[in-house]
Protein backbone atom coordinates (compact mmCIF):
# COMPACT_ATOMS: atom_id res chain seq x y z
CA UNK A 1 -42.69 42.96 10.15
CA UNK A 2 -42.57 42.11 14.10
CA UNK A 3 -44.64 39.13 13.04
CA UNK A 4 -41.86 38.02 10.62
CA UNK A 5 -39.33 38.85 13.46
CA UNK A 6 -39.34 36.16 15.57
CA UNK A 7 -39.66 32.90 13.82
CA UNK A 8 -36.76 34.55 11.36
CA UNK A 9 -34.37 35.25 14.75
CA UNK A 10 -35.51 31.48 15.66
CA UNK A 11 -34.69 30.13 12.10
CA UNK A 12 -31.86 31.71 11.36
CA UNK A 13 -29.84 31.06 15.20
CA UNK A 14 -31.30 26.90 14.40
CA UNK A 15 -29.64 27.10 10.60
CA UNK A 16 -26.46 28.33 12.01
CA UNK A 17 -26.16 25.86 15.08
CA UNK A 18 -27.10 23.08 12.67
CA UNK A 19 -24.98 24.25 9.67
CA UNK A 20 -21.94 24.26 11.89
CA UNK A 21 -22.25 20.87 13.67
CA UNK A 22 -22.05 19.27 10.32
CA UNK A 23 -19.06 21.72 9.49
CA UNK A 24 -17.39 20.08 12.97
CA UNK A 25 -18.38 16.43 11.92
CA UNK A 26 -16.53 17.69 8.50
CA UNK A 27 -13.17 18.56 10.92
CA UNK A 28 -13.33 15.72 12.90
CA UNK A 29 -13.75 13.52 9.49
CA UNK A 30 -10.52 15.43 8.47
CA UNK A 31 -8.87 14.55 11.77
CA UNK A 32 -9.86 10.64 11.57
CA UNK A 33 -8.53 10.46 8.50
CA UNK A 34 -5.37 11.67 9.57
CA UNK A 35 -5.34 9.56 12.60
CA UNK A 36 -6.07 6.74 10.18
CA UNK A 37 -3.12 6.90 8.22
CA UNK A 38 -0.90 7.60 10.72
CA UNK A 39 -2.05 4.08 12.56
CA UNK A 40 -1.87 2.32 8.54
CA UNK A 41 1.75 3.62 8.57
CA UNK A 42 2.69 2.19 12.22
CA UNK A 43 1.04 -0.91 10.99
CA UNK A 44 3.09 -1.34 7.66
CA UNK A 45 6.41 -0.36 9.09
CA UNK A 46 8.73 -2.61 9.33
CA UNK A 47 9.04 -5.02 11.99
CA UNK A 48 11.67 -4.86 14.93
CA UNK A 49 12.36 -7.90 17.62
CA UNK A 50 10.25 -7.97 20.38
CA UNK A 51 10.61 -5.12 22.93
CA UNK A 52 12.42 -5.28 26.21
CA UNK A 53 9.55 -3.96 27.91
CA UNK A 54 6.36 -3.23 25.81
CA UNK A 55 3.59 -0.98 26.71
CA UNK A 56 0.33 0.66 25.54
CA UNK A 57 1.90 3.35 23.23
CA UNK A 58 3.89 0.95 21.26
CA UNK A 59 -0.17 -0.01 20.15
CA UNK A 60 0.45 -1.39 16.21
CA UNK A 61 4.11 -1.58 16.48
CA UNK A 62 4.94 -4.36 14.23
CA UNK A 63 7.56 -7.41 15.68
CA UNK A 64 8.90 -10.38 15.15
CA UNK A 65 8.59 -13.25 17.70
CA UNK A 66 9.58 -17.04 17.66
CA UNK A 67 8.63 -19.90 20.15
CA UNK A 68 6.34 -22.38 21.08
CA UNK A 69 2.68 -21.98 22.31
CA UNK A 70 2.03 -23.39 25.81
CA UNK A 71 -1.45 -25.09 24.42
CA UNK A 72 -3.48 -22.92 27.04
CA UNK A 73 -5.73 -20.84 24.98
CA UNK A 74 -8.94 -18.70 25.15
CA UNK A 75 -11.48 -18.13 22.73
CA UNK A 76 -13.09 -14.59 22.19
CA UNK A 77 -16.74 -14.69 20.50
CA UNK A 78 -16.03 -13.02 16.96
CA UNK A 79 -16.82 -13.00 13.52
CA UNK A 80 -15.94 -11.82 9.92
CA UNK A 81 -18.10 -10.58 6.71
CA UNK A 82 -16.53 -13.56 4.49
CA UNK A 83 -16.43 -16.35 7.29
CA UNK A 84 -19.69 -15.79 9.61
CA UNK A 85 -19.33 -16.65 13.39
CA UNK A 86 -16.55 -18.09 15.41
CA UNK A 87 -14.41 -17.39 17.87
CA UNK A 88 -10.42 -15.17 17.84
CA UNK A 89 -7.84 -17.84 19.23
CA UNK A 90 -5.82 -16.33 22.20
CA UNK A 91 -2.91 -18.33 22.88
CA UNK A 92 -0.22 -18.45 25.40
CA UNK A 93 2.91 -18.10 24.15
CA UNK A 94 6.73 -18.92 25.39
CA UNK A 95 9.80 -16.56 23.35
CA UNK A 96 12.75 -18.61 22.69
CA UNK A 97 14.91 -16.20 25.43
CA UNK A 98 11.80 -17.69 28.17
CA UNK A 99 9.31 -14.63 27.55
CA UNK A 100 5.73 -15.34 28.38
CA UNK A 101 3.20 -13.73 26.13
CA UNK A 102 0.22 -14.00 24.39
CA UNK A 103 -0.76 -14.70 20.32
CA UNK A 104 -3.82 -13.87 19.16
CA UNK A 105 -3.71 -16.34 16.68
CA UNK A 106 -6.82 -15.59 14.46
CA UNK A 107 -9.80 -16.96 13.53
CA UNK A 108 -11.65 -20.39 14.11
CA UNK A 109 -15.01 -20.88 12.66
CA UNK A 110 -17.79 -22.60 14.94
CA UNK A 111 -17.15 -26.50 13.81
CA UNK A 112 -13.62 -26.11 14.93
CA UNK A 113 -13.36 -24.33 17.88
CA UNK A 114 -12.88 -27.46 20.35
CA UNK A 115 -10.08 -28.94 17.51
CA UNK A 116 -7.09 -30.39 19.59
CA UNK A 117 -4.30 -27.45 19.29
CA UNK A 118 -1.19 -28.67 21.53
CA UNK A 119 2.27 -26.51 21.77
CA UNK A 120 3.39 -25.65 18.79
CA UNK A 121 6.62 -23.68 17.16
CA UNK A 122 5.67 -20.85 15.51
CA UNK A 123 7.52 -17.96 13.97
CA UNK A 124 6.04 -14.72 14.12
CA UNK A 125 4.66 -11.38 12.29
CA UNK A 126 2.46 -9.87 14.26
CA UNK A 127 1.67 -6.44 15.97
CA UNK A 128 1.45 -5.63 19.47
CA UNK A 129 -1.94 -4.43 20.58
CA UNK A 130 -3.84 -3.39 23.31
CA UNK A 131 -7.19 -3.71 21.87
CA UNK A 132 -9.98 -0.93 23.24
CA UNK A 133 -13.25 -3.74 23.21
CA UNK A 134 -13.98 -3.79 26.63
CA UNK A 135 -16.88 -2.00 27.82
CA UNK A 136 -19.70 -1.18 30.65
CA UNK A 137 -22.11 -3.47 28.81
CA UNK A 138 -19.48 -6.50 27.85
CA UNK A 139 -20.60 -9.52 29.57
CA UNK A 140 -18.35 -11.20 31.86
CA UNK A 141 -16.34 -14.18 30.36
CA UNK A 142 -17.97 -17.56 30.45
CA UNK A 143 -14.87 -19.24 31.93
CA UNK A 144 -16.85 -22.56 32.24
CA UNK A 145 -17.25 -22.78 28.88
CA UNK A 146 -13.97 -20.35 27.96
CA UNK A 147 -15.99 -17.84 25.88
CA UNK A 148 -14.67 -14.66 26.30
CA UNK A 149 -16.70 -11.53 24.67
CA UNK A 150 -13.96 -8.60 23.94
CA UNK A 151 -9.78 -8.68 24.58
CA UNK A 152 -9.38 -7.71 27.89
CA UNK A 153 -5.52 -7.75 27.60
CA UNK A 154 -4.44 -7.66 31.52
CA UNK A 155 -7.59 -10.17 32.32
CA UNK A 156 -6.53 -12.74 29.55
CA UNK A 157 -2.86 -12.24 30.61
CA UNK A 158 -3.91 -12.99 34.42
CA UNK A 159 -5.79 -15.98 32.91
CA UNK A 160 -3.21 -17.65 31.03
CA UNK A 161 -0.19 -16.78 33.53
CA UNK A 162 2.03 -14.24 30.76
CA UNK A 163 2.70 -11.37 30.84
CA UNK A 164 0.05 -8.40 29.60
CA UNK A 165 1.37 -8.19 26.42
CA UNK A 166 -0.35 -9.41 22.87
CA UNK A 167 1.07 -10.03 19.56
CA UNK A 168 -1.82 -10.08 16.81
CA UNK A 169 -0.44 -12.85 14.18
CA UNK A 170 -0.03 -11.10 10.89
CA UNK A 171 1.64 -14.40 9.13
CA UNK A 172 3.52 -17.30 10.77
CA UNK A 173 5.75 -19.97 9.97
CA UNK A 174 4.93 -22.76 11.15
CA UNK A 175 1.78 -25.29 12.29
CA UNK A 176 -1.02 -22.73 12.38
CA UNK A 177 -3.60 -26.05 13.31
CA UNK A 178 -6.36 -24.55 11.04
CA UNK A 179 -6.80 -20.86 12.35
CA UNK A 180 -6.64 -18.36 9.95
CA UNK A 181 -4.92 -14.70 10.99
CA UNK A 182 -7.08 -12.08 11.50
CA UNK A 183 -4.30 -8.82 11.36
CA UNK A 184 -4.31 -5.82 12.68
CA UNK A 185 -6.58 -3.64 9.91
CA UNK A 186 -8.10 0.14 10.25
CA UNK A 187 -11.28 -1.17 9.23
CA UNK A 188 -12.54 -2.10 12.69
CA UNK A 189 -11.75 1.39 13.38
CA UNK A 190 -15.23 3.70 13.18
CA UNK A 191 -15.40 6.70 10.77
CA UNK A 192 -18.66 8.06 11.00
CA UNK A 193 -18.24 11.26 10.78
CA UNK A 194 -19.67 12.07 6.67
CA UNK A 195 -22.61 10.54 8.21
CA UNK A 196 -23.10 12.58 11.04
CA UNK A 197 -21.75 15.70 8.99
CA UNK A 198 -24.98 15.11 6.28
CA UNK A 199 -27.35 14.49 8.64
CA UNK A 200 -26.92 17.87 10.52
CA UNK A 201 -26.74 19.68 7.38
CA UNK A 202 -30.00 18.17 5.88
CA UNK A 203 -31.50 18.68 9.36
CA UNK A 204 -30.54 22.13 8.71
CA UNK A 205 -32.93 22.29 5.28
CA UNK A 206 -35.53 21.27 6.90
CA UNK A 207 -35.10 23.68 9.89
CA UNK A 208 -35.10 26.21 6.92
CA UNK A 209 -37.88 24.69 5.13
CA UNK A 210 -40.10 24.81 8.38
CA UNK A 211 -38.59 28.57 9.11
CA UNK A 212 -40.07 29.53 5.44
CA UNK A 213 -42.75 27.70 5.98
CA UNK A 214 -43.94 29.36 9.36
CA UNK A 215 -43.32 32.94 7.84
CA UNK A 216 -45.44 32.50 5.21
CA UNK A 217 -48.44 31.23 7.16
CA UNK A 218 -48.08 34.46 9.65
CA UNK A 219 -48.29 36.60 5.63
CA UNK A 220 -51.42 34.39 4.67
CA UNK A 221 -53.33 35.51 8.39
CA UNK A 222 -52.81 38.99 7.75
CA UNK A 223 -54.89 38.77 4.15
């Protein structure tokens, strides 16, 4: 039996680690989910008038804004599933009480990035953002060529002289000059945690397996 003792000590402490990371992937799962929601509800709420002073946890809040663009915009390399490469339109925006601010307007594939878009009214739908793309590994912006790789909020604000604040363009009224809104959706948002969850638990068999498997070669020596 002391043969038997160890490896079964050994398999049983690596089961239970194993078994209860995936439990914890399980809770966190529960908890995105949650989290999830909560943002889909902020995003479908209804929409107020632009705040008097917005900041980083009104994130999602939904508004309404109307004005004119300035026709200063930057381009952030992106892409979608249905469309294929292009490039997220970040435009600077002027309220109608003087407000400067950015749109992210939406999407532009590749052939029309460089179309002519001068100032235009628009009326808004939209969501205030501070998007969380930025990070040690994002390449600096190519302002020669204004691509910018994630939406840096404060940088893009510094760039095109408004204030940090973005609106993400739900729908508009108005002359959109052939970009197509990209709102803001939960389904950039990662939820890997099933994933995880299954792959410490079948990590966990085989732990087992090898555990059974190691026991019965010690009982095969001893005949």
């Amino acid at each position: 039996m002391r043969r038997y003792l160890f490896p079964l000590i050994l398999g049983v402490l690596g089961c239970a680690a194993l078994i209860s990371l995936g439990v914890w992937q399980l809770q966190r799962m529960a908890w995105k989910e949650a989290m999830l929601a909560q943002i889909q509800s902020r995003i479908d709420g209804a929409p107020v008038a632009l705040p008097a002073d917005p900041d980083p946890s009104m994130k999602y809040q939904p508004v309404t804004v109307s004005g004119t663009t300035t026709g200063d915009e930057i381009d952030v390399l992106s892409g979608t599933k249905d469309l294929g490469g292009g490039y997220q339109v970040i435009s600077g925006f002027v309220t109608d009480d003087g407000r400067r601010i950015m749109l992210d307007r939406g999407f532009v594939d590749q052939d029309h990035r460089r179309d002519p878009r001068p100032p235009t009214r628009l009326e808004v739908v939209g969501n205030l953002h501070w998007p969380d793309e930025k990070g040690s590994a994002t390449p600096a912006p190519n302002l020669s060529e204004n691509i910018w790789f994630a939406r840096d909020v404060p940088a893009m604000a510094q760039k095109l002289g408004t204030d940090p604040v973005l609106v993400v363009v739900a729908q508009a009224a108005g002359d959109m000059q052939g970009v197509a809104p990209m709102p803001v959706a939960i389904q950039g948002i990662p939820n890997n945690h099933l994933s995880y969850a299954v792959q410490w638990l079948m990590i966990a068999v085989v732990w087992a397996g090898m555990t059974v498997a190691l026991i019965w070669r010690i009982r095969q020596r001893q005949f």
